[in-house]
N, C-alpha and C. Protein backbone atom coordinates (compact mmCIF):
# COMPACT_ATOMS: atom_id res chain seq x y z
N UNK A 1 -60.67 -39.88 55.56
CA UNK A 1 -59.75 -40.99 55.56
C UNK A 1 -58.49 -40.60 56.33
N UNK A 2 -58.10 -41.18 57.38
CA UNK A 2 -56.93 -41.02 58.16
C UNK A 2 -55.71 -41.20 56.84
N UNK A 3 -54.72 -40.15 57.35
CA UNK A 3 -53.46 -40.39 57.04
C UNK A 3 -52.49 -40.48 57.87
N UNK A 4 -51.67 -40.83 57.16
CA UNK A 4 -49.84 -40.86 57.88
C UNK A 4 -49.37 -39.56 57.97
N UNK A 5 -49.28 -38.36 58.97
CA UNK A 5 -48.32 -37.24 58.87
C UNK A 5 -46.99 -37.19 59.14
N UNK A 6 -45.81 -37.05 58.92
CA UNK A 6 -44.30 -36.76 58.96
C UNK A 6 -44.18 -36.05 59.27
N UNK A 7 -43.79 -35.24 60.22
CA UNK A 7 -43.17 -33.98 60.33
C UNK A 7 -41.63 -34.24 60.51
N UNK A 8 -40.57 -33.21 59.69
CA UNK A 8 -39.28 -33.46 59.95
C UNK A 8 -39.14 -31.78 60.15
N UNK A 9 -38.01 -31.75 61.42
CA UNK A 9 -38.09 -30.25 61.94
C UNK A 9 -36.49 -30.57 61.86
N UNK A 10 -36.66 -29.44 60.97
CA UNK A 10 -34.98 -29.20 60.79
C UNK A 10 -34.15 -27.94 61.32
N UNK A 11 -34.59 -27.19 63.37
CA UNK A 11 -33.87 -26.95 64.01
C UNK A 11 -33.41 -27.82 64.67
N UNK A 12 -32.05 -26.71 65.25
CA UNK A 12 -30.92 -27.88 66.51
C UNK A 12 -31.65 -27.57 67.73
N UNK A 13 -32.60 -26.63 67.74
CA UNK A 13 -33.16 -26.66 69.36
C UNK A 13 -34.55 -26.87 69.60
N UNK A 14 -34.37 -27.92 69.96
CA UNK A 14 -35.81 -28.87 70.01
C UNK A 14 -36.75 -27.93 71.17
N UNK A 15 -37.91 -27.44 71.24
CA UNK A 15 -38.76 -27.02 71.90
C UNK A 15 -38.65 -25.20 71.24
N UNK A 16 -38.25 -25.26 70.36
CA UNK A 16 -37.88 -24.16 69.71
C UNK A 16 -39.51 -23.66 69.37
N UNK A 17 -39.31 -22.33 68.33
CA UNK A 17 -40.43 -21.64 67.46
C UNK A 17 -40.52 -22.79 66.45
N UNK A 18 -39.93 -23.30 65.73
CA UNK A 18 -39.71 -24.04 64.43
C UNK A 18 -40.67 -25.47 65.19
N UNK A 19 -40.13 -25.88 66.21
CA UNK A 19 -40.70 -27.28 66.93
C UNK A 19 -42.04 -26.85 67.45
N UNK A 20 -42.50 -25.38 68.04
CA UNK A 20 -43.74 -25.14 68.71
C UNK A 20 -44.83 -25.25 67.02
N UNK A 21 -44.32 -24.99 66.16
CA UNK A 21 -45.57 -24.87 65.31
C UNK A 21 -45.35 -26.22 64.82
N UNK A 22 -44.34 -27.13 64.19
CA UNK A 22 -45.12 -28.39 64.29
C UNK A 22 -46.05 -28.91 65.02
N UNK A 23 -45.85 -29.18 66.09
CA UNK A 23 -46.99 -29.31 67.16
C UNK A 23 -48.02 -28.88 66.98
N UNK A 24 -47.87 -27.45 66.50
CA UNK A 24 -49.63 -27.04 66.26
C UNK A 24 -49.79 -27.40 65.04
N UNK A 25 -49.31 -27.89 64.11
CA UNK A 25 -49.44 -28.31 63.19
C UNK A 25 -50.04 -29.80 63.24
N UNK A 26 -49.28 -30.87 63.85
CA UNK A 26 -49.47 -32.11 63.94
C UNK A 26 -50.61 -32.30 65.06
N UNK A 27 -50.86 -31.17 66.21
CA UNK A 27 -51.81 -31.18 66.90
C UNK A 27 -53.28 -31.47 66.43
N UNK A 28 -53.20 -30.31 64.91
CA UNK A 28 -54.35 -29.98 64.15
C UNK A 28 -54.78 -31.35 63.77
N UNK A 29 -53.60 -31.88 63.12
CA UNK A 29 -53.95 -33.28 61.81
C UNK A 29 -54.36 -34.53 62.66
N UNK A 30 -53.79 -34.49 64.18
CA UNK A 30 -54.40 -35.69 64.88
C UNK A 30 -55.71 -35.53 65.77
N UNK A 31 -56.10 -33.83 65.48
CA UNK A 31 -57.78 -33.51 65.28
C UNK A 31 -58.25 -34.24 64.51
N UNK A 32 -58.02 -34.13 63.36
CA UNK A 32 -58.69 -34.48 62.26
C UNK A 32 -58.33 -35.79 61.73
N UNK A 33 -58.25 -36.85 62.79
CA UNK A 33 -58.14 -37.75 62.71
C UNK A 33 -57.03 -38.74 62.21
N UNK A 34 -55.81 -37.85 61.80
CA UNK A 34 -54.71 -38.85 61.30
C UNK A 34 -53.75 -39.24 62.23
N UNK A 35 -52.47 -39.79 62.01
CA UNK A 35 -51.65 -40.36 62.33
C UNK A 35 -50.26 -39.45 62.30
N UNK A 36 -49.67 -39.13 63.87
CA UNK A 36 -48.91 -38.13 63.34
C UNK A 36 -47.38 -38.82 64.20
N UNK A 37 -46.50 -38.67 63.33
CA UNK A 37 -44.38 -38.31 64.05
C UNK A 37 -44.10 -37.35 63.79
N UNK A 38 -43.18 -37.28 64.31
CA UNK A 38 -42.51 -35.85 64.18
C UNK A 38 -40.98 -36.84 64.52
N UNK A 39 -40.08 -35.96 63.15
CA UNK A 39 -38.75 -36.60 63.68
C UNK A 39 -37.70 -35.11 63.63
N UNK A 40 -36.24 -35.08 64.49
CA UNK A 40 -35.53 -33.88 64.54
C UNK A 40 -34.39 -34.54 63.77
N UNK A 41 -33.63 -33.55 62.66
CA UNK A 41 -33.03 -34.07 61.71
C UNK A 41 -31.57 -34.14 62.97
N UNK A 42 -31.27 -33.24 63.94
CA UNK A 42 -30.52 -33.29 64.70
C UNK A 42 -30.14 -34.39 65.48
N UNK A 43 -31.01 -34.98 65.32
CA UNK A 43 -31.02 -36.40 65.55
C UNK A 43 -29.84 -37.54 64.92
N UNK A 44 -29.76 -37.10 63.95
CA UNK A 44 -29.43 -37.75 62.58
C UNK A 44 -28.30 -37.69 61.87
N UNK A 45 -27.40 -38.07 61.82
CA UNK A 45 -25.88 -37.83 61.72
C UNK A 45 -26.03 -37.64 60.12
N UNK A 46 -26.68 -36.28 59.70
CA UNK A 46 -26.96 -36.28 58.25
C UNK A 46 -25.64 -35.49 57.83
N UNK A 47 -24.76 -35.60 56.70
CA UNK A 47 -23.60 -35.31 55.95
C UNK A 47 -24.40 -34.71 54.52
N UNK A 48 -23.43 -34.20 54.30
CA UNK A 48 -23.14 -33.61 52.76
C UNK A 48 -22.84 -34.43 51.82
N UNK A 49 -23.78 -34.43 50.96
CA UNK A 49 -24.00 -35.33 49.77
C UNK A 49 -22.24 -35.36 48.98
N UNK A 50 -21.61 -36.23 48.13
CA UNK A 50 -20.57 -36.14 46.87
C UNK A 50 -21.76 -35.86 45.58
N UNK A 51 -20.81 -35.68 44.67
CA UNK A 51 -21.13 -35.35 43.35
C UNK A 51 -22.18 -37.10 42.91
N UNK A 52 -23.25 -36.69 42.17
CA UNK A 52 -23.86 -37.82 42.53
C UNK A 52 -23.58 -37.90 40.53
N UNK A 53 -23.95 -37.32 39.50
CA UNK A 53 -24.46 -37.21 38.59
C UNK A 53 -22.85 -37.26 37.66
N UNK A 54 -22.47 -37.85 37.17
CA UNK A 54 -21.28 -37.34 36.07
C UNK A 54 -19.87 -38.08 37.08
N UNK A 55 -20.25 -39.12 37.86
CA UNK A 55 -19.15 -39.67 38.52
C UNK A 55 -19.38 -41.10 39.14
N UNK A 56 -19.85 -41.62 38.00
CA UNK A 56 -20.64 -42.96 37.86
C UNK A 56 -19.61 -43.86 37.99
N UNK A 57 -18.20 -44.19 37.55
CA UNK A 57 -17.58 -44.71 37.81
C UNK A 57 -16.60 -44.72 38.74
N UNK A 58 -16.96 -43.72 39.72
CA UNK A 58 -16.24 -43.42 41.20
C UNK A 58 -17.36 -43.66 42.27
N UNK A 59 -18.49 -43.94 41.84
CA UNK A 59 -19.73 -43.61 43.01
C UNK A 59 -19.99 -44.91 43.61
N UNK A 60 -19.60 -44.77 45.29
CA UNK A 60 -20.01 -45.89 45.72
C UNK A 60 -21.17 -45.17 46.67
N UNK A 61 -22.78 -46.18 47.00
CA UNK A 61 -23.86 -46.03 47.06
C UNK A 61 -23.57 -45.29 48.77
N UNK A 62 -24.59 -43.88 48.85
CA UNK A 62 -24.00 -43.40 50.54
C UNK A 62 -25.61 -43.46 50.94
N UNK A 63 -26.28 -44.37 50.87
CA UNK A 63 -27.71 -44.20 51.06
C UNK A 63 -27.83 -45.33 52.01
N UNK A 64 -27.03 -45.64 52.65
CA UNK A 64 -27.26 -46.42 54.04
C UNK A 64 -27.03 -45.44 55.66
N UNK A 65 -27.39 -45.57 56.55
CA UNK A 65 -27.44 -45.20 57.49
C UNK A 65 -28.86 -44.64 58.38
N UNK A 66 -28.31 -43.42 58.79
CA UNK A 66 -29.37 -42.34 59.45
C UNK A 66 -30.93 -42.19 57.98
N UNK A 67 -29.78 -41.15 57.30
CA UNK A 67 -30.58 -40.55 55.72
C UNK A 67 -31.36 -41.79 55.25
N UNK A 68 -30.97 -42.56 54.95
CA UNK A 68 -32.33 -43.68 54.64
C UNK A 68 -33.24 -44.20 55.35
N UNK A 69 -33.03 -44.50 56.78
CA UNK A 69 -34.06 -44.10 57.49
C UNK A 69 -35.12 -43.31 57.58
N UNK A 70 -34.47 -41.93 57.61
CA UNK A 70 -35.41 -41.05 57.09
C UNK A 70 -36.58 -40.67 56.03
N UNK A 71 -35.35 -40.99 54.47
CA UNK A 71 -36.38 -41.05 53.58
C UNK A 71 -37.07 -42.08 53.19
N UNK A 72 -37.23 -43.24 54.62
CA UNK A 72 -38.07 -44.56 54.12
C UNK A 72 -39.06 -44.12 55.18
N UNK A 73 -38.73 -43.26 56.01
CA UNK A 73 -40.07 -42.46 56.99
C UNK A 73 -41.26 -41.63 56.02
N UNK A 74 -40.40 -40.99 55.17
CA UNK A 74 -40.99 -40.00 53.79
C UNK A 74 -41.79 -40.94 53.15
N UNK A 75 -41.38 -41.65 52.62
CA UNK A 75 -42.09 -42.66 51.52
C UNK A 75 -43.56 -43.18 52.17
N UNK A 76 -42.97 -43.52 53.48
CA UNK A 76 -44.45 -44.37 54.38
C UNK A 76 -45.26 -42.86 54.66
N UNK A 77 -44.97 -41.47 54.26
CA UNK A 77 -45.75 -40.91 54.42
C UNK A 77 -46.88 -40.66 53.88
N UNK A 78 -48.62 -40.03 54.41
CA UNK A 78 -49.25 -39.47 53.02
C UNK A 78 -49.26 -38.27 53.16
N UNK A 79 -48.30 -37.48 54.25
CA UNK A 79 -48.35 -35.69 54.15
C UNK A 79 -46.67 -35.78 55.28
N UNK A 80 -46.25 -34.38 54.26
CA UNK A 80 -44.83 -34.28 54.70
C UNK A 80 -44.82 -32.83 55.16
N UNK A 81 -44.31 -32.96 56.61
CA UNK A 81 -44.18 -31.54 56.47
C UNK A 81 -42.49 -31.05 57.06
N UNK A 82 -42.43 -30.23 56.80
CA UNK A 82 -40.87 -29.74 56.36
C UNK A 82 -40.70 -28.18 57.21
N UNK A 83 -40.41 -28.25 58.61
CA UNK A 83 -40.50 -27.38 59.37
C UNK A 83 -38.79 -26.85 59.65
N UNK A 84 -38.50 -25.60 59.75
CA UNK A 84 -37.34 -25.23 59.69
C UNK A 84 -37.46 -23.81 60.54
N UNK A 85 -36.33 -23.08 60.87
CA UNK A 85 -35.89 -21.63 61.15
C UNK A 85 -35.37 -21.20 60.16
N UNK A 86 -35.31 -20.30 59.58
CA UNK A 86 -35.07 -19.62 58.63
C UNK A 86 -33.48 -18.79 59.03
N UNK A 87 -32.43 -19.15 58.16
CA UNK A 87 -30.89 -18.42 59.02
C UNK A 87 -30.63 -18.00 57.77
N UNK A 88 -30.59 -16.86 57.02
CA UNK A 88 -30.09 -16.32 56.07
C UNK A 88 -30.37 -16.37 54.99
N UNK A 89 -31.49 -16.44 55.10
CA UNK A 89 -32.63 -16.40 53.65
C UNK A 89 -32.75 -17.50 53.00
N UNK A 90 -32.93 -18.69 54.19
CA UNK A 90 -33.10 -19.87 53.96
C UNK A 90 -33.24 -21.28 54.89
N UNK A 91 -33.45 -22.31 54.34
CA UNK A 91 -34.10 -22.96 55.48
C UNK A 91 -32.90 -23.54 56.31
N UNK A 92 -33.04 -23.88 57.75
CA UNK A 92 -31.70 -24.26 58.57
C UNK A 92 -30.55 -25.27 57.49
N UNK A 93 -29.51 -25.08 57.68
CA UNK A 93 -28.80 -26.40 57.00
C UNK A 93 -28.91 -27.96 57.24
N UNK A 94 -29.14 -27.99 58.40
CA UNK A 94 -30.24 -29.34 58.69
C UNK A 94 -30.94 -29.60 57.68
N UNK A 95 -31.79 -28.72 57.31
CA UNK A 95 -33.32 -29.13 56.48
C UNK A 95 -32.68 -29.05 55.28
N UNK A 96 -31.64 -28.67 54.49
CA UNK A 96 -30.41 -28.23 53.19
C UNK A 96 -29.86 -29.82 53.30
N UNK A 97 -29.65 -30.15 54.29
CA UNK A 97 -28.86 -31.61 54.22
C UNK A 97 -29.92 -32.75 53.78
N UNK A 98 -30.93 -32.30 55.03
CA UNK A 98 -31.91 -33.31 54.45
C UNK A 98 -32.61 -33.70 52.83
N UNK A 99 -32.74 -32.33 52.37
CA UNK A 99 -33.00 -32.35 50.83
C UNK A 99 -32.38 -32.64 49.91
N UNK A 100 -30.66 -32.35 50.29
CA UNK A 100 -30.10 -32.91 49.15
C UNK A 100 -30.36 -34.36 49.23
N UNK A 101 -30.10 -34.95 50.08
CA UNK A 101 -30.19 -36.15 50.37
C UNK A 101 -31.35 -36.91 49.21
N UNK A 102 -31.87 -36.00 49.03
CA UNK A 102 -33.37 -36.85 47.96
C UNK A 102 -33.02 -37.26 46.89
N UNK A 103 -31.70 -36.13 46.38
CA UNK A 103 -31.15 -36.05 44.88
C UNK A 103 -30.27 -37.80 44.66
N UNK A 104 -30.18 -38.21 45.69
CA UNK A 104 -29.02 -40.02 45.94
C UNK A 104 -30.32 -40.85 45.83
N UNK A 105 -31.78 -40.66 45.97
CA UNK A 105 -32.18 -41.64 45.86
C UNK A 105 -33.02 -41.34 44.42
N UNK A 106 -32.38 -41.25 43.55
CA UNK A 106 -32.43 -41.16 41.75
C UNK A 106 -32.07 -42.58 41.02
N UNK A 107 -31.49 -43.11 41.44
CA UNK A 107 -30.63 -44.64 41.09
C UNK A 107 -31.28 -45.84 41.68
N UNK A 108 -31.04 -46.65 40.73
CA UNK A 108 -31.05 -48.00 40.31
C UNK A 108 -32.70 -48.45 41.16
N UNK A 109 -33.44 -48.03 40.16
CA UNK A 109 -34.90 -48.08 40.66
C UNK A 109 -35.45 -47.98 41.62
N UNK A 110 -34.81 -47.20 43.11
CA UNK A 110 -35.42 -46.24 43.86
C UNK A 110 -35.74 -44.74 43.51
N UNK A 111 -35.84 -44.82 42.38
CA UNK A 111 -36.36 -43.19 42.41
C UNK A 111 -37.75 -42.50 42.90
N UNK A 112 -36.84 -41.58 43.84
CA UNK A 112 -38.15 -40.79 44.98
C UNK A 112 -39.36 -40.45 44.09
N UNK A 113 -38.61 -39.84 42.95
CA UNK A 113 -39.98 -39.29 42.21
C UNK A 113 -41.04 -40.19 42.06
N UNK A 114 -40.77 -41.34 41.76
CA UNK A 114 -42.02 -42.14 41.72
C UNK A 114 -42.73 -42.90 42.68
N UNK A 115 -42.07 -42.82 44.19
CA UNK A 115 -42.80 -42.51 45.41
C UNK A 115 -43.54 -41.86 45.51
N UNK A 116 -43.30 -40.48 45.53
CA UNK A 116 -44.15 -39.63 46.12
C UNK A 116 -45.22 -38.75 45.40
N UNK A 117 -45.27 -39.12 44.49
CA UNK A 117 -46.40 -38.70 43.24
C UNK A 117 -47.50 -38.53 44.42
N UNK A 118 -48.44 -37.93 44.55
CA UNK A 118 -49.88 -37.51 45.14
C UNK A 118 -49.91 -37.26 46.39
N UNK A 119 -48.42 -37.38 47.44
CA UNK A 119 -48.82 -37.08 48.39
C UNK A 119 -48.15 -35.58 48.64
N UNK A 120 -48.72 -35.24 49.89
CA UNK A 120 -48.76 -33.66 50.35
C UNK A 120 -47.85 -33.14 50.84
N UNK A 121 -47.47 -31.93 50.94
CA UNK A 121 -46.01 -31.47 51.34
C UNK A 121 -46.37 -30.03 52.21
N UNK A 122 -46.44 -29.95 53.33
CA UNK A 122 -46.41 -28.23 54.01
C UNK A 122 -45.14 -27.95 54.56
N UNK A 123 -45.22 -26.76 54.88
CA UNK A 123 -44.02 -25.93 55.27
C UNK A 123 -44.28 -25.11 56.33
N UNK A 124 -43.96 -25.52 57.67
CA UNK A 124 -43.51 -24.24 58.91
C UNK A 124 -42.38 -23.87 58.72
N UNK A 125 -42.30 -22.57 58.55
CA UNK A 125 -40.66 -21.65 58.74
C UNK A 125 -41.29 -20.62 59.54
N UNK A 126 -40.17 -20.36 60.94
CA UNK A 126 -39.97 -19.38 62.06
C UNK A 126 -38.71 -18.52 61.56
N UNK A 127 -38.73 -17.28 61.89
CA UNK A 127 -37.95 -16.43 61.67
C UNK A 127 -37.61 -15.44 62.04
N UNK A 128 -36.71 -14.91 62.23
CA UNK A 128 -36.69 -13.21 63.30
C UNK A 128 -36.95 -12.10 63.02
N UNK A 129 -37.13 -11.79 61.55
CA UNK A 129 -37.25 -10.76 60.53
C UNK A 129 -38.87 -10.32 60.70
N UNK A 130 -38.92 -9.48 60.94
CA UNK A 130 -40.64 -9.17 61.34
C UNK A 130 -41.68 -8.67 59.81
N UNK A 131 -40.32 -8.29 58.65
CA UNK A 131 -41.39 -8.39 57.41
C UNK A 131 -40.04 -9.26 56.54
N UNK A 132 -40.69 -10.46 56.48
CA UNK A 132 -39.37 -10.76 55.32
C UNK A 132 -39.74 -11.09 54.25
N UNK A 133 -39.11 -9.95 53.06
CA UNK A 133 -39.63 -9.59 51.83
C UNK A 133 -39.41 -10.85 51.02
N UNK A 134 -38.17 -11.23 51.39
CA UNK A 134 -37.63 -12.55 50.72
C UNK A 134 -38.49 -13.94 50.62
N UNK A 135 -39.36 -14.13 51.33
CA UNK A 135 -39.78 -15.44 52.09
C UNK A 135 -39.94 -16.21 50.42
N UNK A 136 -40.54 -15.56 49.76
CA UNK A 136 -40.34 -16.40 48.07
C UNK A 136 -38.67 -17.32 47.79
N UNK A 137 -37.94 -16.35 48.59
CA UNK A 137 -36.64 -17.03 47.89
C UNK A 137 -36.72 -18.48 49.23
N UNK A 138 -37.11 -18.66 50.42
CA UNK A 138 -36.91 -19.62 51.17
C UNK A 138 -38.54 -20.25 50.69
N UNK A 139 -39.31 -20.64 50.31
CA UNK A 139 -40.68 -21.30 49.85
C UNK A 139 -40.38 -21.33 48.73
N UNK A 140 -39.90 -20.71 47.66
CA UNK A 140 -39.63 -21.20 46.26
C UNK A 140 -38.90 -23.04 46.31
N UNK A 141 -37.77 -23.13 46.75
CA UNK A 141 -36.90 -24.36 46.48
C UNK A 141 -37.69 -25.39 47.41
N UNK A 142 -38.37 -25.18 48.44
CA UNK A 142 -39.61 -25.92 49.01
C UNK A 142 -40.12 -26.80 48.23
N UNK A 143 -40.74 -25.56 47.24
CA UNK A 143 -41.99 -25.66 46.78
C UNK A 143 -41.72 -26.60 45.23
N UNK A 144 -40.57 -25.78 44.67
CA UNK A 144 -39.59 -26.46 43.34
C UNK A 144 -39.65 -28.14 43.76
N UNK A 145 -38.88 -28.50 45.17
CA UNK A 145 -38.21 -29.89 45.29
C UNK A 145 -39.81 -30.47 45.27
N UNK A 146 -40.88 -30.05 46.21
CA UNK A 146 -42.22 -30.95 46.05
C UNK A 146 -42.94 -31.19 44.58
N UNK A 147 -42.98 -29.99 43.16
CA UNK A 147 -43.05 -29.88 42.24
C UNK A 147 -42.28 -30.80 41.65
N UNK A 148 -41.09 -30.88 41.75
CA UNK A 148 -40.13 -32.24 41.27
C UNK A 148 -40.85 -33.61 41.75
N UNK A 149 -40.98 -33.91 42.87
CA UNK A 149 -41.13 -35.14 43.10
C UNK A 149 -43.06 -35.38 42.71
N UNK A 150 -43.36 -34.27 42.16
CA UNK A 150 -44.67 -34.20 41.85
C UNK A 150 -45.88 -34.60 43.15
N UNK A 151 -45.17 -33.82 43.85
CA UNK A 151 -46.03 -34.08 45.15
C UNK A 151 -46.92 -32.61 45.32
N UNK A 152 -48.16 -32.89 46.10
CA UNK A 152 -49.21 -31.43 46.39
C UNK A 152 -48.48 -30.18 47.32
N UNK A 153 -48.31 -29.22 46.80
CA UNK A 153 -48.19 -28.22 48.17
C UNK A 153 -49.90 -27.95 49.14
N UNK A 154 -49.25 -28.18 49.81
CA UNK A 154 -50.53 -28.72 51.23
C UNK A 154 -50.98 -26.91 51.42
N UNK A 155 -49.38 -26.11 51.56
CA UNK A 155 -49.73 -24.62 51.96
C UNK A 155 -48.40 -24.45 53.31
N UNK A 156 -48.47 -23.46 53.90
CA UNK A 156 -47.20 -22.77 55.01
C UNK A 156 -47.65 -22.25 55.86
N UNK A 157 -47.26 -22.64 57.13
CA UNK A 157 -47.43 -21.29 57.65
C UNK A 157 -46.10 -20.49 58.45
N UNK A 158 -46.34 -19.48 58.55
CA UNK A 158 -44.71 -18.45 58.71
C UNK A 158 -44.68 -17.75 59.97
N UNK A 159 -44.00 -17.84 60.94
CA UNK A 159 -43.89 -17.00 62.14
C UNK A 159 -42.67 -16.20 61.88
N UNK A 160 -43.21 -14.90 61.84
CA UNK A 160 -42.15 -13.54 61.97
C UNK A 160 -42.29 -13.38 63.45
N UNK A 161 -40.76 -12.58 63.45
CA UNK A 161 -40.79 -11.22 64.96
C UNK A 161 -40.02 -13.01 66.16
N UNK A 162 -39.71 -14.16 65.73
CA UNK A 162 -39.67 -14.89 66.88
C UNK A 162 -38.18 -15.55 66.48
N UNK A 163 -37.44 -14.61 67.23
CA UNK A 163 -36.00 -14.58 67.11
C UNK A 163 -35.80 -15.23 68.62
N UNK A 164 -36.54 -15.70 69.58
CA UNK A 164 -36.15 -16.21 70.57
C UNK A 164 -36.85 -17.54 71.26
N UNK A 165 -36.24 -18.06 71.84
CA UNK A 165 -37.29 -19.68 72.33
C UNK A 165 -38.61 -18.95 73.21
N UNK A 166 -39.48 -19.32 72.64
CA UNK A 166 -40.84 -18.76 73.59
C UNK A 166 -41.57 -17.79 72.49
N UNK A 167 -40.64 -16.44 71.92
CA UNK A 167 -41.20 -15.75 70.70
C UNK A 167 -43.32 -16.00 70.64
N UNK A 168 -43.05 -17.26 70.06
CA UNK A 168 -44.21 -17.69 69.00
C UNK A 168 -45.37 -17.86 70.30
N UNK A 169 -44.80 -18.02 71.52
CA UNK A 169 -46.20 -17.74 72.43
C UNK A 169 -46.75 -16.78 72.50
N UNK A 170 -46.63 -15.18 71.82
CA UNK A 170 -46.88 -13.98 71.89
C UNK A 170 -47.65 -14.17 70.87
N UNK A 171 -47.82 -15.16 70.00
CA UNK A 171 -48.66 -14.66 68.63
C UNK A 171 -49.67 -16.16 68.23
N UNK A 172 -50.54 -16.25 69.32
CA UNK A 172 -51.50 -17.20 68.87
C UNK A 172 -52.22 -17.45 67.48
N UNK A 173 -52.28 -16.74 67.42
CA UNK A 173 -53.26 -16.48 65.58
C UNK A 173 -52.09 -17.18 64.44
N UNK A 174 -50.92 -17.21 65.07
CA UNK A 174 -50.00 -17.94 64.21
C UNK A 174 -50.04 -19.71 64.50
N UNK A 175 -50.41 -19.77 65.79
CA UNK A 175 -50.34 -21.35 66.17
C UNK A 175 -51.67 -22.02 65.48
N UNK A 176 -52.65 -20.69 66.23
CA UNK A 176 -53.69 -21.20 65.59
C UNK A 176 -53.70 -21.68 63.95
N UNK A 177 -53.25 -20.78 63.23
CA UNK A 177 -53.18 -21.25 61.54
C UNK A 177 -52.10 -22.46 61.62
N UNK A 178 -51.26 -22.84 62.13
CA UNK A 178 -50.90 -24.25 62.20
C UNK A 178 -51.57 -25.23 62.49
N UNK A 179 -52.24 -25.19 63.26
CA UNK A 179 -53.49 -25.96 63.93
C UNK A 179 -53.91 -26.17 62.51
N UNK A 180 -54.43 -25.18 62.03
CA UNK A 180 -55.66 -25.10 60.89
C UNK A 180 -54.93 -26.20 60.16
N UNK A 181 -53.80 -25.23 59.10
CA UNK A 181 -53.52 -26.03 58.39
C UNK A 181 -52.97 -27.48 58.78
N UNK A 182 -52.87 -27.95 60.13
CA UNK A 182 -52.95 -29.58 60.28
C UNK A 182 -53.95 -30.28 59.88
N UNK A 183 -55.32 -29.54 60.36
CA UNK A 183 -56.77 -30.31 60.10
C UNK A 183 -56.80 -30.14 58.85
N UNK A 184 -56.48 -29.19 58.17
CA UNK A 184 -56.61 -29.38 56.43
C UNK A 184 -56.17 -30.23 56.00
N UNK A 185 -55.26 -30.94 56.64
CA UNK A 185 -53.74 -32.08 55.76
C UNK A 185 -54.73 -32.97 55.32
């Protein structure tokens, strides 16, 4: 059964390591017959959330613009994938902006959580660190926010050693498992 794929790539440099494995990612899934975008959060005049929870009578609604766009791209999805560079033991702030962003649509009967119940969630992260011990601490809160919205982890795939634009052409066996895991989606 064809699906809808999303990809949201949350580097600022488009044709990047982070952008080459979407591609092999979304390459894979429109093998296997689905439907694929790809959007760059850089794109997207995304801001820093206010206090959303305990300031109910100061809160006026910030879920118009760019960010709702976006997460009405999410919703029409049936597989999300969540591609980033990894800058300090964690995913770009792009992809940090984009997520909080999920926590605003909790209110007045848009809540995400009950969107996205059953559909799929993967993860490309590129990185320069050639063993990074940490990668649990950047795939944990991934993996937590898809667990929240009770959505599937689909699976990751991770490019070490590609600290530079081009990097990830040295290591096919990494594109290739993007590939893969597209046709899996």
């Amino acid at each position: 059964m064809a699906m809808r794929v999303v990809a949201f790539v949350g580097s600022p440099r488009k044709g990047g390591n982070s952008d080459q494995l979407t591609d092999a990612i979304l390459a894979g899934a429109a093998e296997a017959g689905h439907e694929t975008e790809k959007l760059y959060l850089c794109d997207y005049a995304l801001t820093p959330i206010d206090a959303v929870y305990g300031a109910e009578e100061n809160w006026t609604d910030p879920r118009q613009g760019p960010a709702d766009e976006l997460i009405k791209r999410m919703v029409a999805a049936d597989v999300v994938v969540l591609a980033s560079p990894v800058y300090w033991f964690s995913v770009s702030g792009l992809m940090k902006l984009f997520i909080d962003r999920w926590a605003l649509y909790q209110r007045d009967g848009r809540r995400l959580m009950d969107l996205m119940p059953g559909k799929r969630v993967a993860a490309a992260l590129a990185l320069a660190d050639p063993e990074p011990g940490y990668l649990d601490m950047v795939l944990g809160p991934l993996q937590q926010a898809a667990k929240w919205l009770r959505m599937t982890w689909a699976g990751e795939v991770v490019a070490t050693s590609v600290a530079d634009p081009g990097d990830l052409a040295a290591q096919p066996g990494v594109l290739a498992a993007a590939r893969e895991l597209g046709r899996a989606l």
